[in-house]
C-alpha atoms as a PDB file:
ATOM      1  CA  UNK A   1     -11.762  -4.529  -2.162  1.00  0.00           C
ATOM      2  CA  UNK A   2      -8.969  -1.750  -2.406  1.00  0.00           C
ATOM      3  CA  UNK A   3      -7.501  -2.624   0.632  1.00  0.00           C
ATOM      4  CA  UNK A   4      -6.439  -6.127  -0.882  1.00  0.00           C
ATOM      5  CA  UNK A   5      -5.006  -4.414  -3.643  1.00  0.00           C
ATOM      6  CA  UNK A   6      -3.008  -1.693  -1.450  1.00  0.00           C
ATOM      7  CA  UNK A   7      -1.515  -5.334   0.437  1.00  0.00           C
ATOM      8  CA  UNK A   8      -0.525  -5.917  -3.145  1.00  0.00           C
ATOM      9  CA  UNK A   9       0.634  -3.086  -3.842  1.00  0.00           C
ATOM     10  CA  UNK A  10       2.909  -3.115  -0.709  1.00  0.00           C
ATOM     11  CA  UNK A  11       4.103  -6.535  -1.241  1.00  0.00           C
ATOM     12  CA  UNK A  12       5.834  -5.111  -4.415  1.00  0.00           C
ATOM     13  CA  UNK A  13       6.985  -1.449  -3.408  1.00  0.00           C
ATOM     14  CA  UNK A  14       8.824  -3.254  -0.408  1.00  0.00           C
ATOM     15  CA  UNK A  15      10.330  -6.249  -1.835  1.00  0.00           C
ATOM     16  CA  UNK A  16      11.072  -6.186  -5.540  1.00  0.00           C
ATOM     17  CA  UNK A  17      14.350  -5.373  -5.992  1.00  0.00           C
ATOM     18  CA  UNK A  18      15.056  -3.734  -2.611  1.00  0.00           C
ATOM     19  CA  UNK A  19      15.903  -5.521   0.696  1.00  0.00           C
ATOM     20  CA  UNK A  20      15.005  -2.962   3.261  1.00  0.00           C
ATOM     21  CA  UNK A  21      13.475  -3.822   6.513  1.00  0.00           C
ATOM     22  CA  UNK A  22      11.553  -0.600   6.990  1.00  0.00           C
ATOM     23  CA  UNK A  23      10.339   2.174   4.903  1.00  0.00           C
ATOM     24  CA  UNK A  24       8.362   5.496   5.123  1.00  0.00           C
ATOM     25  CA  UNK A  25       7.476   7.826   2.525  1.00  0.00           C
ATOM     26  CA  UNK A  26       4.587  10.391   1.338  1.00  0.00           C
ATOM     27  CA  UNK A  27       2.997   9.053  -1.296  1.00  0.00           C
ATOM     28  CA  UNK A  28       0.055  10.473  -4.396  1.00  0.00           C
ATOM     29  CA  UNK A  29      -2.148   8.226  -5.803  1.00  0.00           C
ATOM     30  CA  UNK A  30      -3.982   8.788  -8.913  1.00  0.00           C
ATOM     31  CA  UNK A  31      -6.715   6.447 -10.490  1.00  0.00           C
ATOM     32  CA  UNK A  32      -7.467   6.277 -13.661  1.00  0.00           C
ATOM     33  CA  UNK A  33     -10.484   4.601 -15.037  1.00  0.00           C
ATOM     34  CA  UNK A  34     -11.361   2.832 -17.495  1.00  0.00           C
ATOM     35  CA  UNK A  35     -13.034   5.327 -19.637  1.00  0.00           C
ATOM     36  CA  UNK A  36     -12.090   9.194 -19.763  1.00  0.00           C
ATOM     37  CA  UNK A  37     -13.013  11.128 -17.342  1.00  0.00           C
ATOM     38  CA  UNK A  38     -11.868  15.213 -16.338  1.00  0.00           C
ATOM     39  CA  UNK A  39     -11.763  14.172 -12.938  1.00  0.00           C
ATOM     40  CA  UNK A  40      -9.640  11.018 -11.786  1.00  0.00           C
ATOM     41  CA  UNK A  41      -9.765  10.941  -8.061  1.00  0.00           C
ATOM     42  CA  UNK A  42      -6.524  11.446  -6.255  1.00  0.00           C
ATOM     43  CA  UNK A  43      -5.562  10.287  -2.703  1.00  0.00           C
ATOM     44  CA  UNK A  44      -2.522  11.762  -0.748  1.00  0.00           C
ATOM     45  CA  UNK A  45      -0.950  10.559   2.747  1.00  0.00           C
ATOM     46  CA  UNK A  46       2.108   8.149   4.007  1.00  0.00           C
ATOM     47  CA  UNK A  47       2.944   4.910   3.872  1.00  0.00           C
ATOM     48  CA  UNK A  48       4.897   3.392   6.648  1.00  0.00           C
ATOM     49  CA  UNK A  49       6.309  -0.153   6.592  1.00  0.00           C
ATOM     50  CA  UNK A  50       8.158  -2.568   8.962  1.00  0.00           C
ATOM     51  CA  UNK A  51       9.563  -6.736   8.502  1.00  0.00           C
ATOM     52  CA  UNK A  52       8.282  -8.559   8.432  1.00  0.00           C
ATOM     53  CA  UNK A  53       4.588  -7.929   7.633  1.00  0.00           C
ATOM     54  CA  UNK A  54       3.613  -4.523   8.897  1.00  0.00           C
ATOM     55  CA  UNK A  55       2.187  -1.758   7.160  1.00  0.00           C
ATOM     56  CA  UNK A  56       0.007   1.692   7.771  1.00  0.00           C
ATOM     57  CA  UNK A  57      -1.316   3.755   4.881  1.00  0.00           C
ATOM     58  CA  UNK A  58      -2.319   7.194   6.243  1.00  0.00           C
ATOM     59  CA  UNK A  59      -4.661   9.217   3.908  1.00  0.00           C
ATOM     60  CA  UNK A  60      -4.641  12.945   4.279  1.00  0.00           C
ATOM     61  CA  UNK A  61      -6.765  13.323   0.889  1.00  0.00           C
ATOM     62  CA  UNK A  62      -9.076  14.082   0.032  1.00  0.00           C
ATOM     63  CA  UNK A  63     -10.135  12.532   3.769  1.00  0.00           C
ATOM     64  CA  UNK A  64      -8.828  10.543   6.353  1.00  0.00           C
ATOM     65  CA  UNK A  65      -8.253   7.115   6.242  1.00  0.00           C
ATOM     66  CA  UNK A  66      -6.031   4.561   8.092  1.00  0.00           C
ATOM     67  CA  UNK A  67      -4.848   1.088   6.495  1.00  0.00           C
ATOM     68  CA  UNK A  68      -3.450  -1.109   9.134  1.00  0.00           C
ATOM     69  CA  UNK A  69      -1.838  -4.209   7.372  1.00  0.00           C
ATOM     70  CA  UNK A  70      -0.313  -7.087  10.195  1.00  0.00           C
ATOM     71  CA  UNK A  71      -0.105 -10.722   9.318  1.00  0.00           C
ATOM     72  CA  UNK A  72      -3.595 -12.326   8.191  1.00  0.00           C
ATOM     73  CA  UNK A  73      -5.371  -8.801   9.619  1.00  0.00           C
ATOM     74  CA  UNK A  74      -6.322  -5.674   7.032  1.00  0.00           C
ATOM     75  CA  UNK A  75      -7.697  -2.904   9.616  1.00  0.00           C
ATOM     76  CA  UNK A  76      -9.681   0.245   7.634  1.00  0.00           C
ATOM     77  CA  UNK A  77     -10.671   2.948  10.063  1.00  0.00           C
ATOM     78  CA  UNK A  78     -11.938   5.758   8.374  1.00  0.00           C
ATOM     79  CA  UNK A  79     -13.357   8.296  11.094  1.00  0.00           C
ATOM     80  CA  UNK A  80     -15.862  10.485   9.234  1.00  0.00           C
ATOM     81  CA  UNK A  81     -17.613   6.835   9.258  1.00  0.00           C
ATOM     82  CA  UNK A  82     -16.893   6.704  12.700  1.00  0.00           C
ATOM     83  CA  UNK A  83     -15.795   3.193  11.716  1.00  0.00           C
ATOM     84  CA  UNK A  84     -13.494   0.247  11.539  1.00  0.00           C
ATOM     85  CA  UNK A  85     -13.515  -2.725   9.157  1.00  0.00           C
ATOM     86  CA  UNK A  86     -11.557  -5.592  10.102  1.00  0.00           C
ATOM     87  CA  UNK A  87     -10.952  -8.297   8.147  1.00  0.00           C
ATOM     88  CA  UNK A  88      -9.083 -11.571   7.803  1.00  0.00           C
ATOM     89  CA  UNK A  89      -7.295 -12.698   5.009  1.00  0.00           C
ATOM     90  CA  UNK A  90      -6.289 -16.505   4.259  1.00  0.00           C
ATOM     91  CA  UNK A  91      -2.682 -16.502   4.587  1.00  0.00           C
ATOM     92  CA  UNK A  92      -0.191 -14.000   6.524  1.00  0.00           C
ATOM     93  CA  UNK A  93       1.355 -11.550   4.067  1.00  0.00           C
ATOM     94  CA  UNK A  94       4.981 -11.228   4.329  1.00  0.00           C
ATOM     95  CA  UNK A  95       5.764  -7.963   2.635  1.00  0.00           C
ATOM     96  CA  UNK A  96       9.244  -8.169   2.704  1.00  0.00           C
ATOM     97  CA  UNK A  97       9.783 -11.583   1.144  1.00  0.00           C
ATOM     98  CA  UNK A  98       6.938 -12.203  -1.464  1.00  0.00           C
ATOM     99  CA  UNK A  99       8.206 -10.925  -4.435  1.00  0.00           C
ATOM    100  CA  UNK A 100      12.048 -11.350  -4.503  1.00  0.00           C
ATOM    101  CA  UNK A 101      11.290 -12.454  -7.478  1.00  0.00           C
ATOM    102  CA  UNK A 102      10.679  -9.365  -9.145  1.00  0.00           C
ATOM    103  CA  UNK A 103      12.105  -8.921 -12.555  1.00  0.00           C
ATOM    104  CA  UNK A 104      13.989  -6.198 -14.472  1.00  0.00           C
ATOM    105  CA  UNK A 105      12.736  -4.865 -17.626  1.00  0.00           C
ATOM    106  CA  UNK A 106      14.605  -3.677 -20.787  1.00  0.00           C
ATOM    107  CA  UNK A 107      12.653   0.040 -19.501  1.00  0.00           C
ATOM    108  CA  UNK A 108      14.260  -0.208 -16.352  1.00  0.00           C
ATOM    109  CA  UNK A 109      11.087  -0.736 -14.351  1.00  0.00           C
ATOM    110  CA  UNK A 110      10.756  -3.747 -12.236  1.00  0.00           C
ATOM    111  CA  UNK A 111       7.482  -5.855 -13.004  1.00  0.00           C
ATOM    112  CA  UNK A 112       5.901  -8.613 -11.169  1.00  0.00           C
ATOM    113  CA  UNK A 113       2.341 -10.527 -10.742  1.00  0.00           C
ATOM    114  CA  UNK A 114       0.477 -11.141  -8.171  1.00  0.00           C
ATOM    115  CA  UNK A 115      -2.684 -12.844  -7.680  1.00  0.00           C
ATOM    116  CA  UNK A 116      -3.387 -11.893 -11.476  1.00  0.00           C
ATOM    117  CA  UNK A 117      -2.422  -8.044 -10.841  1.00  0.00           C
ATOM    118  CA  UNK A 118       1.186  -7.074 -12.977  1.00  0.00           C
ATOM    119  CA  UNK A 119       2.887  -4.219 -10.700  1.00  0.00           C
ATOM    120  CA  UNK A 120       5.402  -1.935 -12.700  1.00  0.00           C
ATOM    121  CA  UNK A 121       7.877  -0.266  -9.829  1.00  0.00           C
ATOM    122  CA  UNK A 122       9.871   2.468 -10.641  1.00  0.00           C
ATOM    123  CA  UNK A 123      13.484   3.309  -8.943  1.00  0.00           C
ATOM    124  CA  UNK A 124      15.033   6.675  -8.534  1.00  0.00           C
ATOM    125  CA  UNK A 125      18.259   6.862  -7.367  1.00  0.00           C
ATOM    126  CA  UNK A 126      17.777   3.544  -5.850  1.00  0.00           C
ATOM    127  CA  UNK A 127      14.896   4.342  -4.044  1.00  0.00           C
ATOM    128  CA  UNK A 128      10.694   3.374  -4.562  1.00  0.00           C
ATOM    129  CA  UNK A 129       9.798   6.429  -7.104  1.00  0.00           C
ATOM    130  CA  UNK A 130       6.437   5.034  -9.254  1.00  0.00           C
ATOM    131  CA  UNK A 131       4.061   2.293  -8.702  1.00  0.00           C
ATOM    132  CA  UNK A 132       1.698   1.554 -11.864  1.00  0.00           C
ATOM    133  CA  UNK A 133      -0.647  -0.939 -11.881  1.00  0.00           C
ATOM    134  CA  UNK A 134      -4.228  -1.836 -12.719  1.00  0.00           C
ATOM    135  CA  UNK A 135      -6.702  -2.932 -10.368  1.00  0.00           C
ATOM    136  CA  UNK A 136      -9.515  -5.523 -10.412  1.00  0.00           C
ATOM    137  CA  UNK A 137     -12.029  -2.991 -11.772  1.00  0.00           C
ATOM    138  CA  UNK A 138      -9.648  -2.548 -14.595  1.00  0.00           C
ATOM    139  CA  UNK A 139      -8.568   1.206 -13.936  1.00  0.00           C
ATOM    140  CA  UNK A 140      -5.231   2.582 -13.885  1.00  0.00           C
ATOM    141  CA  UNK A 141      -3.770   3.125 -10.628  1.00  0.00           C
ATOM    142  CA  UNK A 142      -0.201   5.309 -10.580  1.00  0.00           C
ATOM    143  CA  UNK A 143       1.179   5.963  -6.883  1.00  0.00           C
ATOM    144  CA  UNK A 144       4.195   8.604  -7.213  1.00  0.00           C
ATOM    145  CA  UNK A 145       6.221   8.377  -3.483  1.00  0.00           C
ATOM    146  CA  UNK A 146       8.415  11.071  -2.493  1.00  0.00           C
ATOM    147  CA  UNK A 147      10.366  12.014   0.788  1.00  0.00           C
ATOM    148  CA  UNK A 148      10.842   7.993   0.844  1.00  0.00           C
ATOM    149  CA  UNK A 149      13.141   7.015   4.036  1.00  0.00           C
ATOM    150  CA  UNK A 150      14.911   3.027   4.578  1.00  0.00           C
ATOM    151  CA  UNK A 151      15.910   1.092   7.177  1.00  0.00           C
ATOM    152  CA  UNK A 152      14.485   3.430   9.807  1.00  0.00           C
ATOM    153  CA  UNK A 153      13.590   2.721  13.353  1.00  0.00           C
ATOM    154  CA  UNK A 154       9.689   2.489  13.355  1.00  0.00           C
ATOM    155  CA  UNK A 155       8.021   1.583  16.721  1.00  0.00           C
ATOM    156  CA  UNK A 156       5.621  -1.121  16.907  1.00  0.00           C
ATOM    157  CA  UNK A 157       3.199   1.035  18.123  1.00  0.00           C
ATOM    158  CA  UNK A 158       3.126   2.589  14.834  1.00  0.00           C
ATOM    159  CA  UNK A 159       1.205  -0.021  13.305  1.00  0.00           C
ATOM    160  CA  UNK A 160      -1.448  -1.552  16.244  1.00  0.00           C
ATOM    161  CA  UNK A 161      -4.815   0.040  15.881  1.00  0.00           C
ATOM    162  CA  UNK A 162      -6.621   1.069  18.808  1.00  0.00           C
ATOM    163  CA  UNK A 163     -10.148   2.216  18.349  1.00  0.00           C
ATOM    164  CA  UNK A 164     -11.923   5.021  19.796  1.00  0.00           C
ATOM    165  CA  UNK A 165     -14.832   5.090  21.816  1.00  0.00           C
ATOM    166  CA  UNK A 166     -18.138   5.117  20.218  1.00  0.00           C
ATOM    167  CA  UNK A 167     -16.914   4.070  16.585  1.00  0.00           C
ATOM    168  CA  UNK A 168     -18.527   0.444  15.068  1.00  0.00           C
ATOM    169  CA  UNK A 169     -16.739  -2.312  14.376  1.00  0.00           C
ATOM    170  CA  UNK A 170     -17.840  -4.330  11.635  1.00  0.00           C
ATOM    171  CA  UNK A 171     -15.685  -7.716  10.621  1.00  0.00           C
ATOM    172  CA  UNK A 172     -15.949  -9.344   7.648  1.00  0.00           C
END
């Protein structure tokens, strides 16, 4: 599920080296896969994040799509569906905290594991630049974040789903 792995993903942009208790930035995501191909599909939106465990990924491109990441909930509401996937995950995810233990490489990335997935992140000027990793159906995943914003004030509202009339709700 790619959801799981953008929870990942987020666990690592947030926390590596960087103590910042919120974050917002546009971000471009480009998957490669595992055998060459002249298209690689590319997704474009924001990312907004909040302490301890909140998180929205907002996909622009190439359609819309809303991640909504709070404690033991993933949300996915894409609206061309007309629907909303809910599901629960094991433990509660605290994005903020998980991976303090990120370590420095002689490149200058930062790298860390988790759940068998090695995340590379990639500062500029202090801030979340590159995210490299490769999911579990073994293709290259690069997310490039730019306009990237800390410790802003980001209401709560921001991150509670409320779904429209008429969509379905399926929970796994």
């Amino acid at each position: 599920m790619r959801a799981y792995l953008f929870v990942l993903c987020f666990q690592f942009l947030v926390s590596a080296p960087l103590q910042f208790a919120s974050l917002s930035a546009h971000f471009k995501q480009v998957v490669l896969g595992t055998t060459p191909s002249p298209i690689n599909p590319t997704y474009e939106g924001q990312i907004l994040a909040k302490i301890p465990f909140f998180a929205r990924w907002s996909y622009t491109k190439p359609s819309p799509k809303e991640v909504y990441m709070q404690d033991k909930q993933v949300i996915i509401y894409e609206p061309r569906l007309l629907q909303a996937t809910y599901t629960k995950l094991n433990k509660a995810l605290n994005f903020f905290a998980i991976l303090k233990k990120a370590e420095r490489q002689k490149d200058g990335r930062y790298k860390a594991k988790i759940n068998h997935t090695i995340y590379y992140l990639t500062l500029k000027n202090g801030l979340p630049y590159k995210l490299n990793y490769t999911d579990k159906m073994q293709s290259q995943v690069q997310i490039t974040f730019s306009q990237v914003k800390t410790n802003i004030p980001l209401a709560p509202s921001l991150f509670q789903f409320t779904p429209p009339a008429g969509i379905e709700i399926i929970k796994q």
